[in-house]
C-alpha atoms as a PDB file:
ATOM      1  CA  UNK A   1      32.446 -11.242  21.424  1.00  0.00           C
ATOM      2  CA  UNK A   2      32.917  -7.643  19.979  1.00  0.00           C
ATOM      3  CA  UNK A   3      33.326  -9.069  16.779  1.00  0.00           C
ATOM      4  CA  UNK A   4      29.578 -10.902  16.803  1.00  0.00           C
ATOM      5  CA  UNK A   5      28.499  -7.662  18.325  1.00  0.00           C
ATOM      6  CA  UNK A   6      29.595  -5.844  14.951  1.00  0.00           C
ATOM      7  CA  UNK A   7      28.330  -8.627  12.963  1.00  0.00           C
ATOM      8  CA  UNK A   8      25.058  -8.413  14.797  1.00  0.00           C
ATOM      9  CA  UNK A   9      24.989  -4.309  13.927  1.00  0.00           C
ATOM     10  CA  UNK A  10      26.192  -4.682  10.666  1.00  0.00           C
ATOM     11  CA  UNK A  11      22.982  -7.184  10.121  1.00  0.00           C
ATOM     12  CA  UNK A  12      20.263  -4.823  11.582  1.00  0.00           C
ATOM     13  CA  UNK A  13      21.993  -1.909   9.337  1.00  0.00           C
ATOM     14  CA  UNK A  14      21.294  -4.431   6.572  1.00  0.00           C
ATOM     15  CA  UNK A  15      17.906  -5.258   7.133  1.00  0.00           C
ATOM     16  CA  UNK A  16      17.240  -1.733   7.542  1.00  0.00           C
ATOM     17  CA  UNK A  17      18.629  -0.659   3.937  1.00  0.00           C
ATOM     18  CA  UNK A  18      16.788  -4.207   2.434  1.00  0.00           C
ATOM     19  CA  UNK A  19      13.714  -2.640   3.856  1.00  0.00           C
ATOM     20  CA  UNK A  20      13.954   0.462   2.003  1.00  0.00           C
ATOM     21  CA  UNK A  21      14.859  -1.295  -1.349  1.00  0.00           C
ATOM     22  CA  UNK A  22      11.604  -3.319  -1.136  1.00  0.00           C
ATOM     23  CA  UNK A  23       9.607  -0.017  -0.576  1.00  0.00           C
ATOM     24  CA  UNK A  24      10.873   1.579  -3.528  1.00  0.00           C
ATOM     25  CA  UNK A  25      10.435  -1.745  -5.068  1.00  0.00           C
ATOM     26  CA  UNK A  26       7.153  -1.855  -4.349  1.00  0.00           C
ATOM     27  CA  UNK A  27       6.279   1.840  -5.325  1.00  0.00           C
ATOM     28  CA  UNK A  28       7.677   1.200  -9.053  1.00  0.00           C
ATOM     29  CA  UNK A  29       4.650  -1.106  -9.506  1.00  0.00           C
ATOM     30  CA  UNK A  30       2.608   1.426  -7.676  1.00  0.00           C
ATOM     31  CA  UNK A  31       3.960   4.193 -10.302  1.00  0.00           C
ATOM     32  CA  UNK A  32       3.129   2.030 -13.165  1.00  0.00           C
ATOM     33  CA  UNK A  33      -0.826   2.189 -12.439  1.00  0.00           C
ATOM     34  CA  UNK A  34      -0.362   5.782 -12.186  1.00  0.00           C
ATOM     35  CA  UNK A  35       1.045   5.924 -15.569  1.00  0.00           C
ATOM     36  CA  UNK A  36      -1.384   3.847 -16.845  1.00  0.00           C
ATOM     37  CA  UNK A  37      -3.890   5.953 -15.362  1.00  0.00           C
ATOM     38  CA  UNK A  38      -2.419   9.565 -16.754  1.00  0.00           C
ATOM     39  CA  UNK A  39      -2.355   7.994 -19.926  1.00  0.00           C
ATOM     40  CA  UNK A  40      -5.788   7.643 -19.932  1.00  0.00           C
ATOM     41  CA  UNK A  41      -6.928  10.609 -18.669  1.00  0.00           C
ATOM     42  CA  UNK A  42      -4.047  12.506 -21.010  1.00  0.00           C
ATOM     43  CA  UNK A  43      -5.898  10.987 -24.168  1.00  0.00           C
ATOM     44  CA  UNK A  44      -9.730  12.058 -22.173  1.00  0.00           C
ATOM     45  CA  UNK A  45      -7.446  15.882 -22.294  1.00  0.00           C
ATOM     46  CA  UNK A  46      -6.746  15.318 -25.818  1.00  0.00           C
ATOM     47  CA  UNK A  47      -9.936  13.742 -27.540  1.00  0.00           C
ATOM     48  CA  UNK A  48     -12.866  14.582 -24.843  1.00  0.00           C
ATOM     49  CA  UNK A  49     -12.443  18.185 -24.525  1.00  0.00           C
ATOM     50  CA  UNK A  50     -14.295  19.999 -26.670  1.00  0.00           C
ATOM     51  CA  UNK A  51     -15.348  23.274 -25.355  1.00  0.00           C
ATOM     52  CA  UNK A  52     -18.991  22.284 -25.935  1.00  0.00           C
ATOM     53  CA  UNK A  53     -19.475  20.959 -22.542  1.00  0.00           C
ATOM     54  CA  UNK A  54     -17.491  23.397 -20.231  1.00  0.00           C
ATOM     55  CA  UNK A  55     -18.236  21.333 -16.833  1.00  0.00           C
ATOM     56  CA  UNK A  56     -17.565  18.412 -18.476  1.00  0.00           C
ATOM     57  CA  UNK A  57     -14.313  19.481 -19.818  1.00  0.00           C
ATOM     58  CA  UNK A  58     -13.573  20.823 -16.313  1.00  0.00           C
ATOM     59  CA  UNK A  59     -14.109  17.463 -15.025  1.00  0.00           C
ATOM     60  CA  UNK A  60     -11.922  15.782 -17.096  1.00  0.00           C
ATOM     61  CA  UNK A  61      -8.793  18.034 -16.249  1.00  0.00           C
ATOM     62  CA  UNK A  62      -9.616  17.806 -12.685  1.00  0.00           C
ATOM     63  CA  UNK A  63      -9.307  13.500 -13.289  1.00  0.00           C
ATOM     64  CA  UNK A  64      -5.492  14.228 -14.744  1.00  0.00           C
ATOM     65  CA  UNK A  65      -4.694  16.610 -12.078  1.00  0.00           C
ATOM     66  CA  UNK A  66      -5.762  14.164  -8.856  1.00  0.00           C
ATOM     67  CA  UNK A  67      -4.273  11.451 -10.389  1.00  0.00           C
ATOM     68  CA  UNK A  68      -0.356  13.717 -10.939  1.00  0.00           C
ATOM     69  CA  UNK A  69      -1.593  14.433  -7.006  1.00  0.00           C
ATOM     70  CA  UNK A  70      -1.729  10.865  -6.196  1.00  0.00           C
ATOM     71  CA  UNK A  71       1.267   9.784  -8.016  1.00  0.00           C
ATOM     72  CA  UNK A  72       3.181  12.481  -6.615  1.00  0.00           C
ATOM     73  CA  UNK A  73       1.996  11.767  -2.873  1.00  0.00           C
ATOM     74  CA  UNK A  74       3.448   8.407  -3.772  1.00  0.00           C
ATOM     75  CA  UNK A  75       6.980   9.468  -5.046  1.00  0.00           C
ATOM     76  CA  UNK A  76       6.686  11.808  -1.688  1.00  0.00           C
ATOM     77  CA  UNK A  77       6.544   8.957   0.822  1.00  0.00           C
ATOM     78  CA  UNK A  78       9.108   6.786  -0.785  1.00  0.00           C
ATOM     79  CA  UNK A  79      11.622  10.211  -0.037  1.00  0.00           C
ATOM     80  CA  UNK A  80      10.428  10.402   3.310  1.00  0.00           C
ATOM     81  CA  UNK A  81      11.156   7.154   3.677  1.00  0.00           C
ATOM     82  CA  UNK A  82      14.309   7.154   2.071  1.00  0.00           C
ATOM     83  CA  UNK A  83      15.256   9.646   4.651  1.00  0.00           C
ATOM     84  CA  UNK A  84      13.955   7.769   7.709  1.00  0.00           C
ATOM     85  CA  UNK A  85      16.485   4.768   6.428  1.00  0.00           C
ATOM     86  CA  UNK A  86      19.498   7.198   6.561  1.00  0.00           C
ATOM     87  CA  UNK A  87      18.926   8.719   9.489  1.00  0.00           C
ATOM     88  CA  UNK A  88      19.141   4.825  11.373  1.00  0.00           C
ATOM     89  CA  UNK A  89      21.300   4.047   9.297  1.00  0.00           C
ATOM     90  CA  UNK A  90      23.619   6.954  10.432  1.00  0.00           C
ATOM     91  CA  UNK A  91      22.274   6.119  14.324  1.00  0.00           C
ATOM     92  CA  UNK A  92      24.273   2.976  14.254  1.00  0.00           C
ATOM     93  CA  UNK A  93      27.679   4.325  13.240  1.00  0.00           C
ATOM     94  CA  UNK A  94      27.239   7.851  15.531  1.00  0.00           C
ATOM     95  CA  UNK A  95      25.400   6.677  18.518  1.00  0.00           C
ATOM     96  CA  UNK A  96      28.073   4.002  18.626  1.00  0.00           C
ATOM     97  CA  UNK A  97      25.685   1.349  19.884  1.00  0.00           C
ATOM     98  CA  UNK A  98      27.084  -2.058  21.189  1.00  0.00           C
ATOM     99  CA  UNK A  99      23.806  -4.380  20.407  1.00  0.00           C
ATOM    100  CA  UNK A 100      21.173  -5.128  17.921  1.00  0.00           C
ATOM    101  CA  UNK A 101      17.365  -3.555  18.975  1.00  0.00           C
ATOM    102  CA  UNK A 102      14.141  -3.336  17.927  1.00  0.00           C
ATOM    103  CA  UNK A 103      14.229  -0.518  15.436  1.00  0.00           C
ATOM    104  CA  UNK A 104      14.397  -2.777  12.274  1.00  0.00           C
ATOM    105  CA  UNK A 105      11.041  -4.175  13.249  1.00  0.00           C
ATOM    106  CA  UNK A 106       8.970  -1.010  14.058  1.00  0.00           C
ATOM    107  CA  UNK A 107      10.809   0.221  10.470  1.00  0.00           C
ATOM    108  CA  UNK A 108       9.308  -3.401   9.065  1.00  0.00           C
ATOM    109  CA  UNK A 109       6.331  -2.535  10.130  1.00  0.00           C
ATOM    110  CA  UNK A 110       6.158   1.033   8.589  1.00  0.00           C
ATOM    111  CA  UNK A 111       7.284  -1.178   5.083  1.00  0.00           C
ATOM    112  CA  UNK A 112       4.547  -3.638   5.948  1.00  0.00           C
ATOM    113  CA  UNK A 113       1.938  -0.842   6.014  1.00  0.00           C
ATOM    114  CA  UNK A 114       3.258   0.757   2.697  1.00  0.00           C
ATOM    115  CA  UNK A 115       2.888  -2.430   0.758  1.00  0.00           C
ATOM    116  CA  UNK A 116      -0.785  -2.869   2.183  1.00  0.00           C
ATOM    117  CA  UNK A 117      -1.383   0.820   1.041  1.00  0.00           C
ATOM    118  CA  UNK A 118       0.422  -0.142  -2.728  1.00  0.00           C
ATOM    119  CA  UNK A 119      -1.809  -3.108  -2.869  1.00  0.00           C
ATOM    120  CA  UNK A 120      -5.061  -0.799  -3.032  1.00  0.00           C
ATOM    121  CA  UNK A 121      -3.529   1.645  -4.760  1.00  0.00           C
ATOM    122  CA  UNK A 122      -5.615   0.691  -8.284  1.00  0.00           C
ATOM    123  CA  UNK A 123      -9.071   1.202  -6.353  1.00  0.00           C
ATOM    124  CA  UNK A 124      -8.069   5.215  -6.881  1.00  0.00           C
ATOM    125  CA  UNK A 125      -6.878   4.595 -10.500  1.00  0.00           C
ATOM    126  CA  UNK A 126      -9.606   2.594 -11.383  1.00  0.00           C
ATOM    127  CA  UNK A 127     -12.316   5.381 -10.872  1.00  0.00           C
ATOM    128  CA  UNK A 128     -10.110   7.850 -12.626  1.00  0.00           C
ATOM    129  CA  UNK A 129      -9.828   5.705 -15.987  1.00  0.00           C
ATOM    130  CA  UNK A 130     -13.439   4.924 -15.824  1.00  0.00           C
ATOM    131  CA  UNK A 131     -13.956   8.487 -15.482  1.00  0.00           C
ATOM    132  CA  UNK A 132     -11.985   9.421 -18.396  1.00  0.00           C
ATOM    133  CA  UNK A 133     -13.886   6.576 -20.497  1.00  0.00           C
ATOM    134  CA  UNK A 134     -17.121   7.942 -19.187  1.00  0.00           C
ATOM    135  CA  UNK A 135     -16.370  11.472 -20.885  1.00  0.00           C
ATOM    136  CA  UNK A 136     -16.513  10.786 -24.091  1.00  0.00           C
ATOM    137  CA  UNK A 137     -19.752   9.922 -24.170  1.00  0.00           C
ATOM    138  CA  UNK A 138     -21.639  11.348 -21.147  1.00  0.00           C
ATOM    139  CA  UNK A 139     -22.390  15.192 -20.208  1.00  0.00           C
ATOM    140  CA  UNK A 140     -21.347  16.499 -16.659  1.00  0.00           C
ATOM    141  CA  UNK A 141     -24.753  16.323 -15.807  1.00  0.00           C
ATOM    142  CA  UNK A 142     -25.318  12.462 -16.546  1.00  0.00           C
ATOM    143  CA  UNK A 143     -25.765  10.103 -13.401  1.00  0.00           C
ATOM    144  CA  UNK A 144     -22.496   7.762 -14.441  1.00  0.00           C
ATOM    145  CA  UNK A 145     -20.240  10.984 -14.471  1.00  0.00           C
ATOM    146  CA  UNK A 146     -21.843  12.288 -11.309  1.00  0.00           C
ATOM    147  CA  UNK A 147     -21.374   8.872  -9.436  1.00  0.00           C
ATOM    148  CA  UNK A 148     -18.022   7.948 -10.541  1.00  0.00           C
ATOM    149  CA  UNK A 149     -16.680  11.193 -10.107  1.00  0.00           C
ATOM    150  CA  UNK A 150     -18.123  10.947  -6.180  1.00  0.00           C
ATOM    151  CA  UNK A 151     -16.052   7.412  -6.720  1.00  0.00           C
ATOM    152  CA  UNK A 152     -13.039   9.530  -7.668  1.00  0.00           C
ATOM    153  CA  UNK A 153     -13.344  11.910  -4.729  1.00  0.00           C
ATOM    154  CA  UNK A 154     -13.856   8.965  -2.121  1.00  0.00           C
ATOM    155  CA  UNK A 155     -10.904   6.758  -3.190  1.00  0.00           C
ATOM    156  CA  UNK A 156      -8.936  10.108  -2.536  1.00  0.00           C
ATOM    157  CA  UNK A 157      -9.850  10.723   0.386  1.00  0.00           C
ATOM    158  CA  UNK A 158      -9.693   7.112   1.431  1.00  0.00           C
ATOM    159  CA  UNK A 159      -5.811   7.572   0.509  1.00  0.00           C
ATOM    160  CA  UNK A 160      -4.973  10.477   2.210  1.00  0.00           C
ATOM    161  CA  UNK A 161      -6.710   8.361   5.392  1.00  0.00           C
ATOM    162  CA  UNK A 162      -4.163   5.456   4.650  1.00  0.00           C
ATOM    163  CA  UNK A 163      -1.057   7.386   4.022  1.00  0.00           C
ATOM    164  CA  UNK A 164      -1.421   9.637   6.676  1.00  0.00           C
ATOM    165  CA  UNK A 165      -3.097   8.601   9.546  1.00  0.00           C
ATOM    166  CA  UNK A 166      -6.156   6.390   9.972  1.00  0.00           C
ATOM    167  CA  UNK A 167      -6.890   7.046  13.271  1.00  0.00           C
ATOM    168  CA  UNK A 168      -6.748  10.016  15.392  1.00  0.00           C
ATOM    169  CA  UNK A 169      -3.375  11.130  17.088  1.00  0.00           C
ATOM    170  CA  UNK A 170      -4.331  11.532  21.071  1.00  0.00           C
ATOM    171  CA  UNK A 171      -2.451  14.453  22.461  1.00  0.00           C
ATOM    172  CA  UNK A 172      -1.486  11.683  25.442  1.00  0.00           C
ATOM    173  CA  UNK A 173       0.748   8.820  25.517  1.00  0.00           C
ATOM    174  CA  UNK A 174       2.379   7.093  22.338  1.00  0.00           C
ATOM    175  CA  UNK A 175      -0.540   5.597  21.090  1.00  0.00           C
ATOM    176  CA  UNK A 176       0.188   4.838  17.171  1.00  0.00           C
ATOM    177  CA  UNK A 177      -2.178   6.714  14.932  1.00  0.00           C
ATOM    178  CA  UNK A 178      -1.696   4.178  11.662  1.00  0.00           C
ATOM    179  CA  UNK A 179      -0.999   5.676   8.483  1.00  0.00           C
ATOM    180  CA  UNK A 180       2.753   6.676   7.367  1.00  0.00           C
ATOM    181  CA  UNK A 181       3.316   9.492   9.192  1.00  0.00           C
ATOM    182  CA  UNK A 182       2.040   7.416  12.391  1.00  0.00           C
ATOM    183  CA  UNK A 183       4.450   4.586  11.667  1.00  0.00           C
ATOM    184  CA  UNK A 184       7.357   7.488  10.979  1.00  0.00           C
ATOM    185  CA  UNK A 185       6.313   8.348  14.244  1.00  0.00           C
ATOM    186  CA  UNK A 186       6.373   4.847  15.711  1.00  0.00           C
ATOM    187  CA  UNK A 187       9.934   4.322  14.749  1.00  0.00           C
ATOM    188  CA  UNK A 188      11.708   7.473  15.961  1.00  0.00           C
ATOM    189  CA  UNK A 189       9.850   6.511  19.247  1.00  0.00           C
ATOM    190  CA  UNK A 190      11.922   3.069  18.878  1.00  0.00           C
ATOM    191  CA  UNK A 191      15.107   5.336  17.845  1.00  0.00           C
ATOM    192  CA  UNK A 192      14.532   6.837  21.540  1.00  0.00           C
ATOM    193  CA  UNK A 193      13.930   3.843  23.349  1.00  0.00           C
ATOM    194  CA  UNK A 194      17.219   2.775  22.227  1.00  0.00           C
ATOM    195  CA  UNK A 195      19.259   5.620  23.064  1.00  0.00           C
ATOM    196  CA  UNK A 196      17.880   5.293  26.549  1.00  0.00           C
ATOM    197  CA  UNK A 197      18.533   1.845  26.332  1.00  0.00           C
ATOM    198  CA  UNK A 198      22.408   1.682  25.659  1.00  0.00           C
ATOM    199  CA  UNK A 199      23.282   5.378  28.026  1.00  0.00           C
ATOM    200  CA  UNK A 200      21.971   2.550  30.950  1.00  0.00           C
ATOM    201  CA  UNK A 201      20.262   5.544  32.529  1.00  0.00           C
ATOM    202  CA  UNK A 202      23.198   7.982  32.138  1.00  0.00           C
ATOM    203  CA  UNK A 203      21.324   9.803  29.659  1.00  0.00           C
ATOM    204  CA  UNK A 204      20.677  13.457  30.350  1.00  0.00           C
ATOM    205  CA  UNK A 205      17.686  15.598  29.106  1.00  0.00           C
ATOM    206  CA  UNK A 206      18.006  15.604  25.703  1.00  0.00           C
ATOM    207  CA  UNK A 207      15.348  16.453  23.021  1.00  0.00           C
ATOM    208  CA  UNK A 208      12.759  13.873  22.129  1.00  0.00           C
ATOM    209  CA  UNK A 209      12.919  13.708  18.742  1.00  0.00           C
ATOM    210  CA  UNK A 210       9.507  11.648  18.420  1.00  0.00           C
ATOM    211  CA  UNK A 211       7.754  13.973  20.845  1.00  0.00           C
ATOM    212  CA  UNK A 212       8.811  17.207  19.002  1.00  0.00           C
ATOM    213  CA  UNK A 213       8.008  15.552  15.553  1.00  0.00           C
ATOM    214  CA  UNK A 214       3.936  14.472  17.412  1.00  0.00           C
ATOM    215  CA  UNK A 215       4.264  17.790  18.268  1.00  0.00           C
ATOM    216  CA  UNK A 216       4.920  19.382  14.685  1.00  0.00           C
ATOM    217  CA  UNK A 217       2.632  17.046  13.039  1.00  0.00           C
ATOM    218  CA  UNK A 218       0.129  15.932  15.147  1.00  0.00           C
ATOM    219  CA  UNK A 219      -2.944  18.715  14.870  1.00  0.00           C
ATOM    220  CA  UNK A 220      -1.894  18.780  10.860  1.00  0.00           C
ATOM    221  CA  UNK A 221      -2.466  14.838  10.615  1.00  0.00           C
ATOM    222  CA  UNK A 222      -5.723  14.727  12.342  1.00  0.00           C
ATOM    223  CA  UNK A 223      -7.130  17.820  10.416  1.00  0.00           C
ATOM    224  CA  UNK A 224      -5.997  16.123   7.257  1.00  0.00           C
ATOM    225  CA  UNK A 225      -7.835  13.338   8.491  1.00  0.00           C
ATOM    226  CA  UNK A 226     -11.297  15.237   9.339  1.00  0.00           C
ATOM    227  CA  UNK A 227     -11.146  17.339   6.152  1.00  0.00           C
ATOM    228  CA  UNK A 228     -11.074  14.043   4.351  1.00  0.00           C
ATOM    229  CA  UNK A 229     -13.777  11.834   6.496  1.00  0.00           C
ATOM    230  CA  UNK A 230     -15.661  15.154   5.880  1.00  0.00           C
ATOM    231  CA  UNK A 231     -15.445  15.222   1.802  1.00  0.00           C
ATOM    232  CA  UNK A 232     -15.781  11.390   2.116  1.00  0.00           C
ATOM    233  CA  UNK A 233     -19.140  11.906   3.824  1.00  0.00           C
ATOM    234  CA  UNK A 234     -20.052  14.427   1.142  1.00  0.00           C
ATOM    235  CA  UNK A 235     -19.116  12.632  -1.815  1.00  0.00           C
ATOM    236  CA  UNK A 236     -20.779   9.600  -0.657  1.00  0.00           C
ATOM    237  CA  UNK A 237     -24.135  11.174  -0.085  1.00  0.00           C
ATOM    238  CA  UNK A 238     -23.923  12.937  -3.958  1.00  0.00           C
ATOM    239  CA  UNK A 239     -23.232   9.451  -5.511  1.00  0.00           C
ATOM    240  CA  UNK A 240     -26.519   8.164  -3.659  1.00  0.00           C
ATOM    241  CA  UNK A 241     -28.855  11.321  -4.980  1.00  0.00           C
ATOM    242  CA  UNK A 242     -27.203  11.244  -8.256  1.00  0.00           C
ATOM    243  CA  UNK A 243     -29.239  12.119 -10.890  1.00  0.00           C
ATOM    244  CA  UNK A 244     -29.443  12.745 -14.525  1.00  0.00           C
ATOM    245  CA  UNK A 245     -29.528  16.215 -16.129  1.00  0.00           C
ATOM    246  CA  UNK A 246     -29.121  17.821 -12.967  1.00  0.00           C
ATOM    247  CA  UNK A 247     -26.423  21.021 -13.523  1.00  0.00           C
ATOM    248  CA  UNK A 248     -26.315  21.807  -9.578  1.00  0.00           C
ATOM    249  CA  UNK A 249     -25.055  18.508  -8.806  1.00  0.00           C
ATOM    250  CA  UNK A 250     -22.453  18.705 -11.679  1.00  0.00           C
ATOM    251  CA  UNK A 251     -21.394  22.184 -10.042  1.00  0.00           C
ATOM    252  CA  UNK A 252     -21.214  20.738  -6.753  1.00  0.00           C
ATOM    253  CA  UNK A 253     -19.215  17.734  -8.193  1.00  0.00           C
ATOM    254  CA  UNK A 254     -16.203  19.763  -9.683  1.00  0.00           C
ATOM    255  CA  UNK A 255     -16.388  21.228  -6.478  1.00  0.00           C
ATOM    256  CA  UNK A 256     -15.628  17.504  -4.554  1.00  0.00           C
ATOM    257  CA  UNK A 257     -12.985  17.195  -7.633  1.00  0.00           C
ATOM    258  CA  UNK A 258     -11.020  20.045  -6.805  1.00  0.00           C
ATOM    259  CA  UNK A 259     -11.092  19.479  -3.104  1.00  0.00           C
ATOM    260  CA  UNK A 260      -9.609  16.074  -3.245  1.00  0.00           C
ATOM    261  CA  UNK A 261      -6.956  17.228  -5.633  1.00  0.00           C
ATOM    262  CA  UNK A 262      -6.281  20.086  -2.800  1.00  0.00           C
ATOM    263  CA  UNK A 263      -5.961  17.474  -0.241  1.00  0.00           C
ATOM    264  CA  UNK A 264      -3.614  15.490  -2.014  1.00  0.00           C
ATOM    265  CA  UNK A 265      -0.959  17.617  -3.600  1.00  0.00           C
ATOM    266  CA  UNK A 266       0.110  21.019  -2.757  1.00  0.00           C
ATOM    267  CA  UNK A 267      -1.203  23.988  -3.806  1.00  0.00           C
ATOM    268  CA  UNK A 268      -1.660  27.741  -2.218  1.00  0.00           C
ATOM    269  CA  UNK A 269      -4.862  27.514  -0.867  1.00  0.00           C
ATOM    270  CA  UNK A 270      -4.653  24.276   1.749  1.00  0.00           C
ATOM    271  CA  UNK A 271      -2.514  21.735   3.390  1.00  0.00           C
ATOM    272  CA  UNK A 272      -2.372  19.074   1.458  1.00  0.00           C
ATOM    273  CA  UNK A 273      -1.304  15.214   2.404  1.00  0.00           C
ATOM    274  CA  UNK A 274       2.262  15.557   0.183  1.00  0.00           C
ATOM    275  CA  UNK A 275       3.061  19.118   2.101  1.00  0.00           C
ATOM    276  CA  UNK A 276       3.029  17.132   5.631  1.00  0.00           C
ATOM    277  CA  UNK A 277       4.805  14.157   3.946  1.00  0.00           C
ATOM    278  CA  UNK A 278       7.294  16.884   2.593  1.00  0.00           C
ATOM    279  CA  UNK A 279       7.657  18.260   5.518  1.00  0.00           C
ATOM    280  CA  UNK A 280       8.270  15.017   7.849  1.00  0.00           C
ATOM    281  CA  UNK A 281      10.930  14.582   5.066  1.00  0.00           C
ATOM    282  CA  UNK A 282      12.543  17.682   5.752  1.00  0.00           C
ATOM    283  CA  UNK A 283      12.356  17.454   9.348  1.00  0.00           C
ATOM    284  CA  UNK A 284      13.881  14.229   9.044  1.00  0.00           C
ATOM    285  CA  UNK A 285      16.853  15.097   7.338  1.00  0.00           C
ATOM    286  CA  UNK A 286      17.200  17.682   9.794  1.00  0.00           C
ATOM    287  CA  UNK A 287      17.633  15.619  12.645  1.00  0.00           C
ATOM    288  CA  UNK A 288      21.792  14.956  13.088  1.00  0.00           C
ATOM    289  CA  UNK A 289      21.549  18.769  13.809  1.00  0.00           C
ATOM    290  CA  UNK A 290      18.450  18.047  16.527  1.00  0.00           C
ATOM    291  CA  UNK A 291      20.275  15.082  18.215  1.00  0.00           C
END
């Protein structure tokens, strides 16, 4: 019997480490649209910019930097990932548990969201090659630069909604927010529920882990979340009045540009959607020292 017990650990451990490899699997393919992408927008840097359209050229350079911000974001969440599948990993061998649990599948679920999120990953590269295409040809002020930088802007934000959380994370109970960091969140709540599980009650008042990481990243998630319904709203309503030679629309369109890049990737000003992913990483890795 305690040798099928091991075997039976041994296999969750497995499916667990399986998991990851298909996430970082699927974020290669993910990667390669994003190279495609800065390609594209490098050679709109090189060729487009031209000094003779200032906005314009501003545009363009704001196109390369959100989509380095989205790649990044990506490379960020396969880490934190990476991290998540250590620290059960480790939980096996140092909690000394007798019997297999449901970890695996809440951690199969974060995978299953990830590969949902890589699957619409070239709806935010799309408008950013378009974009670059666009500039060789069009002034800031022309309707198709307006609109598909408003494209641009919304497919960021509608990332930043995906990766971090989709829904908004109630102060009560453990309802699961969606997005990454919800489903992080969803599995260290499974990582609890099986320590209580195998003490049999014995367990004494130990730390929470998924109740102090809600706690840490909660109010961050959900004003990530507003900030980018917000500039979703706004964006969406400038690609409806969009029209041609109009320079206060252009104005207020770099302005949509660089706010998306600022949600996305970090920078001084903001907290961004790869600064919280960061961070869950970190406090991750941090948690043998929390336990």
């Amino acid at each position: 019997m305690e040798r099928q017990g091991e075997s039976s650990i041994e296999f969750e451990k497995k499916r667990i480490i399986s998991m990851e490899q298909q996430i970082r699997r699927t974020a290669d393919k993910t990667l390669a649209d994003a190279v495609t992408a800065g390609l594209k927008t490098g050679d709109a840097l090189l060729f487009n910019v031209s000094g003779t359209d200032e906005m314009r050229d501003e545009m363009v350079i704001l196109i390369s930097v959100q989509v380095e911000k989205e790649k990044e974001l990506v490379e960020a969440i396969v880490e934190m990932t990476a991290s998540l599948s250590r620290f059960l990993i480790d939980s096996y061998r140092c909690e000394g548990w007798q019997q297999p649990d449901i970890i695996p599948t809440h951690f199969n679920m974060l995978g299953t969201h990830w590969e949902y999120l890589c699957n619409g990953y070239q709806s935010c590269t799309a408008p950013a090659e378009r974009l670059a295409s666009l500039s060789g040809y069009n002034s800031s002020t022309s309707r198709p630069m307006i609109q598909n930088s408003a494209d641009l802007v919304k497919e960021a934000c509608g990332l930043e909604i995906t990766a971090i959380t989709k829904n908004e994370w109630t102060l009560e109970g453990e309802t699961h927010p969606d997005g990454m960091i919800g489903h992080v969140y969803d599995v260290l709540l499974a990582h609890r529920t099986k320590c209580l599980q195998e003490s049999a009650g014995t367990m004494k008042s130990e730390k929470s882990i998924s109740e102090e990481f809600k706690r840490q990243f909660r109010d961050r998630a959900n004003a990530l979340r507003k900030r980018a319904n917000g500039l979703w709203t706004h964006a969406n309503t400038l690609w409806k009045q969009a029209e041609d030679n109009t320079p206060a629309q252009a104005e207020l369109t770099l302005g949509y540009l660089e706010e998306a890049a600022e949600l996305l990737g970090k920078n001084d000003r903001s907290d961004s959607a790869q600064q919280l992913v960061t961070d869950a990483r970190e406090f991750i890795e941090k948690l043998p020292e929390l336990s």
